[in-house]
Protein backbone atom coordinates (compact mmCIF):
# COMPACT_ATOMS: atom_id res chain seq x y z
CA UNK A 1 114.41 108.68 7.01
CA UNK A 2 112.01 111.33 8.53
CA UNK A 3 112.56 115.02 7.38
CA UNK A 4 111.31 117.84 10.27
CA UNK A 5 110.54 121.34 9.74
CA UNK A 6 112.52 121.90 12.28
CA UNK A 7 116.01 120.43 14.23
CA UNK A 8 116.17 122.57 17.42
CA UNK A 9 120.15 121.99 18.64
CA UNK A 10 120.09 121.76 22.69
CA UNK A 11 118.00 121.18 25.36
CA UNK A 12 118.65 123.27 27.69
CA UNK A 13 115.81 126.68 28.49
CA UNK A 14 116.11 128.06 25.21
CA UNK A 15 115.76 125.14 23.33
CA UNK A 16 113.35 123.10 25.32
CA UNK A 17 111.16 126.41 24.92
CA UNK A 18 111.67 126.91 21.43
CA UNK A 19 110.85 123.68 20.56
CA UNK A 20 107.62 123.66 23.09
CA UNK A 21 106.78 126.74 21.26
CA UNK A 22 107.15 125.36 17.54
CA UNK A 23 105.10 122.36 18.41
CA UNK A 24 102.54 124.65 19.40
CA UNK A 25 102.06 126.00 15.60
CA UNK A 26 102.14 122.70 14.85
CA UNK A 27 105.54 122.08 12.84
CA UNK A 28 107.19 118.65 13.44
CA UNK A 29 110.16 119.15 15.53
CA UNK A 30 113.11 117.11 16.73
CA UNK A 31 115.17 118.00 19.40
CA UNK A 32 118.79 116.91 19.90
CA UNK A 33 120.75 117.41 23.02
CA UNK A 34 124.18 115.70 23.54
CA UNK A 35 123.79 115.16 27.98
CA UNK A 36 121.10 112.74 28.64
CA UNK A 37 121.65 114.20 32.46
CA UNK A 38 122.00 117.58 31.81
CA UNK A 39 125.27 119.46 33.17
CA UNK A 40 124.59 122.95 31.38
CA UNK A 41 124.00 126.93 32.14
CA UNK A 42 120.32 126.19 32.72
CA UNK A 43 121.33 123.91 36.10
CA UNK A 44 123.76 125.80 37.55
CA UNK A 45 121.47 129.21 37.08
CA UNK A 46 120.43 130.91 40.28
CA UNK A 47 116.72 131.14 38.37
CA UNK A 48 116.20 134.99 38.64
CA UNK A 49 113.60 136.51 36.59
CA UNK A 50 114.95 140.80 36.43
CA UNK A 51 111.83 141.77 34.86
CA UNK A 52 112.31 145.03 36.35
CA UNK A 53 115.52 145.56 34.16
CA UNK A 54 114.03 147.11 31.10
CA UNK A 55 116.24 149.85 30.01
CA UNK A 56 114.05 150.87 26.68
CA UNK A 57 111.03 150.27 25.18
CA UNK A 58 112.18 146.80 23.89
CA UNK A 59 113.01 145.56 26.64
CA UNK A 60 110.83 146.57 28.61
CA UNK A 61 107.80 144.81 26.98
CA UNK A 62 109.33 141.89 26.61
CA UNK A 63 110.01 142.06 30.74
CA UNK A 64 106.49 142.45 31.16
CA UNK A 65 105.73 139.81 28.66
CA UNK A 66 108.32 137.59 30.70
CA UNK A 67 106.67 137.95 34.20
CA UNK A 68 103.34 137.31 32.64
CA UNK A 69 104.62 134.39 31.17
CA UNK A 70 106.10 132.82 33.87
CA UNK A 71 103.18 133.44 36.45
CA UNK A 72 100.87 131.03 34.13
CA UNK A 73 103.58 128.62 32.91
CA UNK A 74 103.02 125.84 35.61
CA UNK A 75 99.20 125.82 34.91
CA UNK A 76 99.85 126.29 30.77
CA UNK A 77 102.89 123.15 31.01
CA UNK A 78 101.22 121.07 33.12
CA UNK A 79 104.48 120.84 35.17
CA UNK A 80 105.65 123.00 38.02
CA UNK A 81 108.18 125.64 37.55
CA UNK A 82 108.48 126.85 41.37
CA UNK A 83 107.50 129.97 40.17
CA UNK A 84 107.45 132.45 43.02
CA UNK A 85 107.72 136.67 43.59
CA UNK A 86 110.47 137.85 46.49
CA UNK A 87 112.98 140.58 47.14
CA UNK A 88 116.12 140.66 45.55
CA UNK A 89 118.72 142.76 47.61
CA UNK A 90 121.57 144.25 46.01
CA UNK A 91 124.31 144.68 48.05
CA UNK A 92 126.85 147.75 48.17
CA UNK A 93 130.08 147.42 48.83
CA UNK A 94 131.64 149.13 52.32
CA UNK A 95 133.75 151.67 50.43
CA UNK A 96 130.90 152.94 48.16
CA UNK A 97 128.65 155.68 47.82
CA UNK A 98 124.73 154.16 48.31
CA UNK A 99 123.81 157.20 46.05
CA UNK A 100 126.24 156.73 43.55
CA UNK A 101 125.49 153.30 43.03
CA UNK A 102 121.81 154.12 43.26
CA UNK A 103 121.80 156.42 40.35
CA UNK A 104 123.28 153.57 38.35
CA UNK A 105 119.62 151.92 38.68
CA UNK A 106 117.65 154.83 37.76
CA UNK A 107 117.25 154.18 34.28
CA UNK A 108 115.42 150.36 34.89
CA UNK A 109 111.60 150.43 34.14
CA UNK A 110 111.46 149.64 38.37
CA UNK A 111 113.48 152.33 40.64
CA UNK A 112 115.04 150.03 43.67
CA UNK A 113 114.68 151.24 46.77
CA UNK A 114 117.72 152.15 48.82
CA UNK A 115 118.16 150.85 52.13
CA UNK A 116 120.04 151.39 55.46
CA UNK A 117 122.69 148.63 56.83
CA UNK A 118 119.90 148.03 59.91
CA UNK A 119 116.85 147.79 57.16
CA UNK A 120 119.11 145.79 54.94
CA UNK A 121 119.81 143.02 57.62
CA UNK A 122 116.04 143.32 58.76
CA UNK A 123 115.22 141.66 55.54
CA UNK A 124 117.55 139.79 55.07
CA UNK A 125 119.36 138.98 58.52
CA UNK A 126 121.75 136.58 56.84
CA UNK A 127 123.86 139.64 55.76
CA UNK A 128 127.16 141.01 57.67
CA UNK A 129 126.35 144.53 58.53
CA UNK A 130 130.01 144.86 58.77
CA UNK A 131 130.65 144.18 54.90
CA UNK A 132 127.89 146.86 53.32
CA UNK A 133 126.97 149.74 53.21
CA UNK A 134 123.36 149.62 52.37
CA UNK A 135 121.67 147.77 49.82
CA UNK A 136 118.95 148.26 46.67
CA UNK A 137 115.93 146.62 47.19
CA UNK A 138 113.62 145.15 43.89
CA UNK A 139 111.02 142.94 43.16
CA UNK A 140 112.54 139.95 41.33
CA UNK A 141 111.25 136.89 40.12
CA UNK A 142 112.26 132.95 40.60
CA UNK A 143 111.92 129.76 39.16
CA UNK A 144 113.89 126.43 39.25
CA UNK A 145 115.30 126.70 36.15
CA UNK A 146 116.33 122.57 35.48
CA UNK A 147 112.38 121.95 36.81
CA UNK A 148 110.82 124.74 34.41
CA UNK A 149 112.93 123.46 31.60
CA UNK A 150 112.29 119.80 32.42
CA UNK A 151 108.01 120.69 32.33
CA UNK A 152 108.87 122.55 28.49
CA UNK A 153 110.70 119.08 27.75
CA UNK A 154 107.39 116.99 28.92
CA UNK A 155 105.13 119.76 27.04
CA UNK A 156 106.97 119.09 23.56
CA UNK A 157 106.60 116.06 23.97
CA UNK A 158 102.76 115.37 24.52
CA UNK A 159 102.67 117.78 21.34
CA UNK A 160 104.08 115.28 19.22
CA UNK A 161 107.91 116.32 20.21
CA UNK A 162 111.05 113.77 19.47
CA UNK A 163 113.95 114.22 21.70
CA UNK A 164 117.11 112.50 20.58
CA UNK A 165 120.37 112.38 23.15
CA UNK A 166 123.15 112.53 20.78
CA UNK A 167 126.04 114.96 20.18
CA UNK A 168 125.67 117.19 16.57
CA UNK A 169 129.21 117.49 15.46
CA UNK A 170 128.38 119.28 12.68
CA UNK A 171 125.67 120.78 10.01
CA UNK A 172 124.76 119.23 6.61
CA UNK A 173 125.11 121.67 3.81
CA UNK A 174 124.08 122.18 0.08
CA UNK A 175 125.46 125.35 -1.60
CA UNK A 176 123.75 128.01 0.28
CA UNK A 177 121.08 126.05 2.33
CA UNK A 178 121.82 123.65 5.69
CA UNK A 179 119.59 120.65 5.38
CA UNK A 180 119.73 118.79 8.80
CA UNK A 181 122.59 118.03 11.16
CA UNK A 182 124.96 115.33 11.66
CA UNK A 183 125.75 113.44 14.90
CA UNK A 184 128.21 111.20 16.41
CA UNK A 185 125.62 108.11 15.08
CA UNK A 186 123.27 109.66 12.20
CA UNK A 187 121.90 112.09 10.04
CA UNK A 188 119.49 113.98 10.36
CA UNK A 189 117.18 116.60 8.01
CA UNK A 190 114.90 119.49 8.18
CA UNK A 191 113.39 122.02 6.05
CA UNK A 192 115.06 124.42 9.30
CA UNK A 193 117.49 123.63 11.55
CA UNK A 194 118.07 126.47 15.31
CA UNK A 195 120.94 126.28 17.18
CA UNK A 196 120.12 126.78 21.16
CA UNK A 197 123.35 125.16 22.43
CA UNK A 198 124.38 127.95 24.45
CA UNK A 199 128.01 128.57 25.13
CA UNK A 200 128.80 125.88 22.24
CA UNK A 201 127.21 127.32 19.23
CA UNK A 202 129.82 129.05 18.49
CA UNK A 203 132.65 126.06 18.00
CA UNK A 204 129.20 124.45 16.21
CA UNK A 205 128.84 126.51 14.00
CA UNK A 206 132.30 127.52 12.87
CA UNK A 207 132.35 123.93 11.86
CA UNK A 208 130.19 124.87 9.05
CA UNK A 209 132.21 128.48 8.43
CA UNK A 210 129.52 130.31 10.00
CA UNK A 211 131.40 133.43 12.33
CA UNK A 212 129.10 135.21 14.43
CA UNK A 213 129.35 137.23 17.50
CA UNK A 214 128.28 134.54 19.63
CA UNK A 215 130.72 134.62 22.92
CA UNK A 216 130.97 132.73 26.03
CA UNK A 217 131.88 132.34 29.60
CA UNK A 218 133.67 129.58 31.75
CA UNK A 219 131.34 130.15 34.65
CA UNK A 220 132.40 128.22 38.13
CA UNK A 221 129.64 128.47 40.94
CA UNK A 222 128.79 126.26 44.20
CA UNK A 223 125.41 124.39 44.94
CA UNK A 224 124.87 122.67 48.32
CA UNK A 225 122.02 120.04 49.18
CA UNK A 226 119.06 121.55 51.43
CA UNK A 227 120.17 123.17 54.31
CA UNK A 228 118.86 124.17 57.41
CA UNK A 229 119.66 127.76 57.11
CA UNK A 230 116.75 129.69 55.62
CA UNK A 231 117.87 132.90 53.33
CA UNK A 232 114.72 135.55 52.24
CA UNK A 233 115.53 137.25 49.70
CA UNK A 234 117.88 136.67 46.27
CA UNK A 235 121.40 138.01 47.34
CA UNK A 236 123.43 139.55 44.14
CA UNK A 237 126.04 142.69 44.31
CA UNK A 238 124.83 145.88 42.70
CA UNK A 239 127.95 146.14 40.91
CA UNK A 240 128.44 143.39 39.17
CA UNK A 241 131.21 142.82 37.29
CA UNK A 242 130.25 140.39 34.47
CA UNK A 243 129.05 142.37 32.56
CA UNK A 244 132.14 144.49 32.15
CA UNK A 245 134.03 141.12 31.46
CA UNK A 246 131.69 140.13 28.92
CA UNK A 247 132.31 143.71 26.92
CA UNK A 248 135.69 142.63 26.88
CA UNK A 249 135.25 139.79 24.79
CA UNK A 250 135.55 142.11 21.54
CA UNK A 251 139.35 142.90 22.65
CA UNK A 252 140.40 139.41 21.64
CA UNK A 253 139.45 140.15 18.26
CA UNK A 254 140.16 139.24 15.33
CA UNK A 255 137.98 135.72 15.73
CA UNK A 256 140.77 133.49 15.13
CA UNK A 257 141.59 134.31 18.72
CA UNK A 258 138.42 132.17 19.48
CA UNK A 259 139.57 129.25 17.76
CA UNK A 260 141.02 126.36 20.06
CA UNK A 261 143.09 124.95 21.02
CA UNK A 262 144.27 128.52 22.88
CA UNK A 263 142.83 128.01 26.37
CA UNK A 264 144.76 130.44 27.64
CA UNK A 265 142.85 132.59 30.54
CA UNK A 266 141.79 136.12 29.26
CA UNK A 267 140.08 137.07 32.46
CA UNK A 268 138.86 136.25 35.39
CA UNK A 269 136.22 138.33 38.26
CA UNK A 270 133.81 136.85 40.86
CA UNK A 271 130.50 138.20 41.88
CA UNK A 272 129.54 137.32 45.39
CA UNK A 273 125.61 136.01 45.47
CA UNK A 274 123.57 133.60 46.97
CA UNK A 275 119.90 132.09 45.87
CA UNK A 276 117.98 129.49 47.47
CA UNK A 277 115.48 127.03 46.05
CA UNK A 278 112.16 126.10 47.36
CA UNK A 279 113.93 122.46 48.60
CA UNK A 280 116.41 124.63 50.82
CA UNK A 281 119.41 123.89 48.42
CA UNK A 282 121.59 126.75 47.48
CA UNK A 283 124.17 128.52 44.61
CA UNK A 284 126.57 130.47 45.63
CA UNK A 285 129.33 132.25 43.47
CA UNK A 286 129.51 133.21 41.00
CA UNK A 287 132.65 133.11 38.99
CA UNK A 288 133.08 134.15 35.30
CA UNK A 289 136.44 133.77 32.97
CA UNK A 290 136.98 134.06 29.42
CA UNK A 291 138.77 131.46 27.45
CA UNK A 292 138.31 130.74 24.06
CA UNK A 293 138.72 127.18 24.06
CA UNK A 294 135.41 125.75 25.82
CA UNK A 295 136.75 122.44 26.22
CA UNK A 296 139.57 124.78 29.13
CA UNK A 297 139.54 122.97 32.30
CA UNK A 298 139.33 125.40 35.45
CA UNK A 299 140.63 124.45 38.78
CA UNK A 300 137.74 123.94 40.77
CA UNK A 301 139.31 123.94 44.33
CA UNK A 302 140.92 127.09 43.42
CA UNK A 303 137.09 128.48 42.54
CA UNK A 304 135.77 127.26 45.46
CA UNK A 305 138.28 128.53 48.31
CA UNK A 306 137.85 132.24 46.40
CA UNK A 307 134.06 131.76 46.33
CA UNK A 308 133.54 131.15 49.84
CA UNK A 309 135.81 133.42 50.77
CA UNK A 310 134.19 136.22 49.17
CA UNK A 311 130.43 135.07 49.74
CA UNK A 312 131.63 134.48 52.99
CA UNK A 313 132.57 138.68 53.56
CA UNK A 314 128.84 139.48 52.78
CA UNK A 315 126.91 135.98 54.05
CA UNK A 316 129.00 134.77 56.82
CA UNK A 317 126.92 131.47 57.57
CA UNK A 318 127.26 130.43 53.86
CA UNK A 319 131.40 130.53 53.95
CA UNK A 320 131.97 127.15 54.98
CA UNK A 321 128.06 125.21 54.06
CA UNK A 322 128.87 121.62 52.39
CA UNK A 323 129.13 121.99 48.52
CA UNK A 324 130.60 121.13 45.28
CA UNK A 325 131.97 123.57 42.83
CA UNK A 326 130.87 123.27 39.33
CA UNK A 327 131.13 124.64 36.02
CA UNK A 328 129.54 125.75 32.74
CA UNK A 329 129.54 127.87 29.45
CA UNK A 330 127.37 130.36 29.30
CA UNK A 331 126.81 132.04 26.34
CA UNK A 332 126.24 136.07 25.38
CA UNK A 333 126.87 138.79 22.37
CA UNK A 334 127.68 142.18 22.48
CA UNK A 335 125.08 143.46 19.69
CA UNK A 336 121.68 142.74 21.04
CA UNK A 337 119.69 141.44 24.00
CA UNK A 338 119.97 137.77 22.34
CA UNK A 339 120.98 136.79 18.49
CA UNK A 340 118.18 134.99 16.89
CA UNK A 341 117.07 134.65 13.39
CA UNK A 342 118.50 133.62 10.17
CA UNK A 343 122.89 133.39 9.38
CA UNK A 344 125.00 135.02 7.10
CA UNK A 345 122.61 134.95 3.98
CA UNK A 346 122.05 131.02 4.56
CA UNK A 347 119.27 129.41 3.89
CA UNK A 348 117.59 126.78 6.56
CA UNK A 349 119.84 128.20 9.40
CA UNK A 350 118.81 130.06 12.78
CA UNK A 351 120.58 130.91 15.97
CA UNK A 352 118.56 131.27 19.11
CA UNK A 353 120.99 132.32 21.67
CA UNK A 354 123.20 135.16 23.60
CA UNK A 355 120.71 135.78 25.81
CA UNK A 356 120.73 138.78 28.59
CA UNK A 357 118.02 138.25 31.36
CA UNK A 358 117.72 134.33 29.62
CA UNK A 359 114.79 133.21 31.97
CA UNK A 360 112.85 136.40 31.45
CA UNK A 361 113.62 136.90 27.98
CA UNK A 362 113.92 133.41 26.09
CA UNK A 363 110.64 132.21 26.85
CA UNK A 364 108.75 135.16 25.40
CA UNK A 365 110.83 135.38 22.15
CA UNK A 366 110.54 131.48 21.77
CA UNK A 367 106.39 132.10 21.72
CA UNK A 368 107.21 135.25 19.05
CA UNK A 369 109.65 132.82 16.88
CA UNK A 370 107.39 130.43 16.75
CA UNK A 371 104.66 132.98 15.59
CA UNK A 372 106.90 134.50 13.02
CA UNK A 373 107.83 131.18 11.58
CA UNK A 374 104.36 130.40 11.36
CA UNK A 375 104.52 133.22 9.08
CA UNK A 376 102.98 136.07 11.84
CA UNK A 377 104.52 139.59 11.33
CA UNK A 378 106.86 140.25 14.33
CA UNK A 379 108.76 143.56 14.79
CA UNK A 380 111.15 142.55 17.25
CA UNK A 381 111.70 139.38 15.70
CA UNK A 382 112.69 141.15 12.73
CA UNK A 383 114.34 143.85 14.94
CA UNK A 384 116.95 141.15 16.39
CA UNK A 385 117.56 139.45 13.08
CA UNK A 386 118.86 142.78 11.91
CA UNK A 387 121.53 142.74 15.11
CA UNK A 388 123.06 139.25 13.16
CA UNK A 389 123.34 140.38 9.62
C-alpha cells in the first residue's frame, strides 16, 4: 500500500488549497473528503474576501497577501474563481448612532465611509430606507467559493494529486506519532497527516484524544436559483452578532460539554445579509447556533420564516424570492486568526482550521504551510503554531 507525505482530511477551501499548495513543493499528497457532492461551509459561503479587515500588523499582511492572491488565482489555477472587486454596504440599524457604530471600524487597515439613508439606497436601491439609518461603505472582495475551490481540486490534481471520497472515522496511532488515517473502507498512511475538515475536526480528532480549541457553528442560510432581481453591492449588518456568539463558546467549558450526544441549543442570533453571484443566484441569512453535538438537526422551516422575515426589514424584494434553507458547520477558535500547525506534542499531526476571514486568509497560509513544510523559515507559521500549544 502507498505511503504519502501527506493525508490532507477534507475538501472543502482549506483543504483543496492546502493540498494544491503541498503539491506545489512537490510532496505526494492524498486527499480524502467524505461528500462526493459537497454539502459543506465552503457552498453555503456568501464568498466575501474582507481584506480591508486587518486589525494589526498580522493581519494585515496577510489581507494584502489575500487580495493579491485571489486577483491572479483564475490565471495561476487554470480555472475560474469569479473573482471580482465591489462595494460592500454595511447596514445600521434604525435605532443606532451612524457615529457610534462608525468608530467601531476605525481600527481596520481601510476606514469605511459613512453614508446617508438617500446615498445608501443610491447604491444600493434594493435597501428599505425605512429600516436604516445610514450605512458603512468598503471595498470588499468576491469569489464563488464552491467554483474557486473546485479549480484548487482540478490544480492538485494535474500536480500529481489523489482524491479519495471516503469518510475518516478515525487516526492511526503509534505511541506518540499518527501514521495515516482510517476510513469507513481502508487504511491509509503518511509520513504527515492535516486535518481541514472544518466544523468536524473537532469530534475527529477527539477520537484520537486530541482536545483542542477547535469550535463550531450550526449555521442555517437560504440560496435561491438566478433571479431576475439584480443587487450591487454585498449586503451584511455592521453589527454583527456572530462574532459575539462565537466568544461564547468558552462558557460551555469544561470540554466534556462538547462531547455528544448533548444537542441541546446553547444559542441562537441571525444576521440579516444578502450576496449575489455572477449567475444571479443568491444567499440570504444568515443564521448561527451553538450546539455541541454536530450531528443536531435544526428546524429548517423555522430558519427560513425568521430569515426572510428579517432580510425582508432591510431588502424588501428578497422576503418572499423562491429558496431552500440549508445548513452547515462552520468551524472557528477563540485563540488565533486560524489554528494550524502541529498537536499536543504529537508527532505526524497538523490542524489547518478555525479560520476568521477563511477566503482571504486560508489561501495565503496554505502557500506559507506548504513553504514551511518544505522546510522555509516562516514567522507567522511559527507564530500560529504557538496559539495551539
Amino acid at each position: 500500500m502507498a505511503t504519502y507525505d501527506w493525508i490532507v482530511i477534507g475538501a472543502g477551501i482549506t483543504g483543496a488549497c492546502l493540498a494544491y499548495e503541498l503539491s506545489q513543493q512537490g510532496f505526494t499528497v492524498l486527499l480524502l473528503e467524505k461528500d462526493p457532492k459537497p454539502d459543506n461551509a465552503t457552498v453555503y459561503s456568501y464568498g466575501g474576501l474582507p481584506y480591508w479587515s486587518g486589525v494589526d500588523d498580522l493581519t494585515r499582511i496577510l489581507g494584502k497577501e489575500g487580495i493579491e492572491l485571489h486577483r491572479n488565482l483564475t490565471e495561476e489555477l487554470g480555472g475560474e474563481t469569479e473573482f471580482r472587486e465591489l462595494d460592500l454596504v454595511l447596514t445600521i440599524d434604525r435605532q443606532d448612532d451612524p457615529e457610534v457604530i462608525a468608530q467601531n471600524y476605525a481600527r481596520f487597515a481601510i476606514t469605511p465611509e459613512l453614508l446617508s439613508v438617500q446615498d445608501a439606497c443610491i447604491l444600493e436601491p434594493l435597501l428599505n430606507p425605512n429600516a436604516i439609518a445610514g450605512v458603512l461603505k468598503l471595498p470588499h472582495g468576491h469569489i464563488h467559493p464552491q467554483k474557486t475551490t473546485d479549480a484548487y481540486l482540478q490544480a492538485f490534481k494535474r500536480n500529481g494529486g489523489e482524491i479519495v471520497y471516503q469518510e475518516v472515522v478515525d487516526l492511526l496511532r503509534q505511541k506518540d506519532c499518527v501514521t495515516g488515517v482510517q476510513t469507513l473502507n481502508d487504511f491509509y498512511h503518511a509520513a504527515n497527516t492535516v486535518v481541514c475538515a472544518g466544523g468536524l475536526s473537532r469530534s475527529l480528532l477527539q477520537q484520537a484524544n486530541i482536545t483542542i480549541g477547535n469550535y463550531f457553528t450550526h449555521a442555517q442560510l437560504i440560496t435561491t436559483p438566478p433571479v431576475d432581481l439584480e443587487l450591487a453591492t454585498v449586503v451584511m449588518p455592521a453589527v454583527q452578532q456572530r462574532f459575539s456568539l462565537q466568544a461564547k463558546a468558552q462558557e460551555l467549558e469544561p470540554e466534556t460539554a462538547w462531547n455528544p450526544p448533548d444537542d441541546q441549543l446553547a444559542k441562537l442570533i441571525l444576521d440579516p445579509g444578502a450576496v449575489q453571484f455572477q449567475d444571479g443566484s443568491l444567499c440570504i441569512g444568515q443564521i448561527s447556533a451553538i450546539a455541541p453535538n454536530p450531528n443536531t438537526k435544526l428546524d429548517p422551516l423555522a430558519a427560513e420564516a425568521q430569515i426572510r422575515e428579517q432580510v425582508g426589514n432591510v431588502l424588501p424584494l428578497l422576503e418572499d424570492i423562491p429558496g431552500t434553507c440549508h445548513s452547515c458547520l462552520v468551524a472557528f477558535n477563540n485563540q488565533a486568526i486560524a489554528l494550524v500547525g502541529n498537536l499536543a506534542n504529537i508527532k505526524g499531526i497538523y490542524l489547518f482550521s478555525g479560520f476568521t476571514s477563511t477566503l482571504v486568509f486560508a489561501p495565503v497560509l496554505a502557500r506559507r504551510f506548504a513553504y514551511w513544510a518544505s522546510g522555509t523559515e516562516d514567522k507567522i507559521i511559527e507564530q500560529l503554531q504557538l496559539a495551539i500549544k
